[in-house]
Protein backbone atom coordinates (compact mmCIF):
# COMPACT_ATOMS: atom_id res chain seq x y z
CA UNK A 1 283.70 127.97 -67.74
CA UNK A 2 287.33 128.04 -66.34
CA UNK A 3 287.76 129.00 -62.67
CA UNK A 4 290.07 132.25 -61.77
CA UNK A 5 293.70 131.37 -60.51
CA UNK A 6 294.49 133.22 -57.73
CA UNK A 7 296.77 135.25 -60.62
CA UNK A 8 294.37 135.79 -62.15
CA UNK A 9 292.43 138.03 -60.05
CA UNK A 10 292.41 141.66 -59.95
CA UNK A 11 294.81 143.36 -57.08
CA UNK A 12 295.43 147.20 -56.73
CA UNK A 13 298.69 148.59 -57.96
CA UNK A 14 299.42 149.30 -53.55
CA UNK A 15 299.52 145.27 -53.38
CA UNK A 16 301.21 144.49 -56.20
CA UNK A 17 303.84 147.51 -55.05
CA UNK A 18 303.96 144.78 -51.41
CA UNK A 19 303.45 141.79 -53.75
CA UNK A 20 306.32 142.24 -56.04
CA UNK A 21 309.98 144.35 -55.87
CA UNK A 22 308.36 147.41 -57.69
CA UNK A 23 307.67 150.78 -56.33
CA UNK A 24 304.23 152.25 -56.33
CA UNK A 25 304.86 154.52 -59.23
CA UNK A 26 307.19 152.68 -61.49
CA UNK A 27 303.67 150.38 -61.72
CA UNK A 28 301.22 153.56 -62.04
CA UNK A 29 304.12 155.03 -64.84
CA UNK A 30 303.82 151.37 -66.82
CA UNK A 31 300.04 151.90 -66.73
CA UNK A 32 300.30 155.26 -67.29
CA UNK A 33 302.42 154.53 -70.73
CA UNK A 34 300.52 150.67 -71.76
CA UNK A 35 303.65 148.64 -70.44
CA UNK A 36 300.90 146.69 -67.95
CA UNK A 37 297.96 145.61 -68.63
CA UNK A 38 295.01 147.08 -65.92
CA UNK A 39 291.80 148.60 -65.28
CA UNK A 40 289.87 151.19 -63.72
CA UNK A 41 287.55 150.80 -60.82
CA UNK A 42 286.30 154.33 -59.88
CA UNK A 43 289.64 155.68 -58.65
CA UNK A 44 291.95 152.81 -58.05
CA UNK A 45 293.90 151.43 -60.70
CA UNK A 46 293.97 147.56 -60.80
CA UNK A 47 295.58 144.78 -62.59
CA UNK A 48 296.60 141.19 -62.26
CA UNK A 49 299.69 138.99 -60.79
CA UNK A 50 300.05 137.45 -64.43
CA UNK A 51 299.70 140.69 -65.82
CA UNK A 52 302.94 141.61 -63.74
CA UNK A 53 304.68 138.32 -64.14
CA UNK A 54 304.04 138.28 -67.95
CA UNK A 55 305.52 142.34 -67.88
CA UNK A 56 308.72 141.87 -66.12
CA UNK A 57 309.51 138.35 -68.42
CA UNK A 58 308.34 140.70 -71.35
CA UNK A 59 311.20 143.22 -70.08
CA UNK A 60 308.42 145.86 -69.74
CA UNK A 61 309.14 146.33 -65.81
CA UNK A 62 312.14 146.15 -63.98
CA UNK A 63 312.02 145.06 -60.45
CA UNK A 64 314.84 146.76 -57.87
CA UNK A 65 318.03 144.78 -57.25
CA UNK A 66 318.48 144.05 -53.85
């Protein structure tokens, strides 16, 4: 089977908040409403850096301006 790209595995919405210009709850308020794709893992809410990339080129997230 294919291997898993490193954007391709799962990161909490705290990293992707460091990762990428987003704040912590404009991520959990896409999840929150289906505008990024994620998963549960007990408490923590995780999802992927495609998952990101493909929602801000989608226009579903807005990173801040600088």
């Amino acid at each position: 089977m294919g291997r898993e790209t490193v954007k391709d595995q799962a990161i909490t919405l705290s990293e992707a908040a460091q990762l990428y210009p987003l704040a912590y709850s404009t991520l959990a308020e896409a999840v929150r409403e289906g505008r990024l794709e994620s998963r549960r893992s007990g408490r923590v809410w995780l999802t992927t850096r495609a998952a990101i990339e493909r929602a801000i080129a989608e226009g579903k997230l807005r990173p801040r301006q600088k």
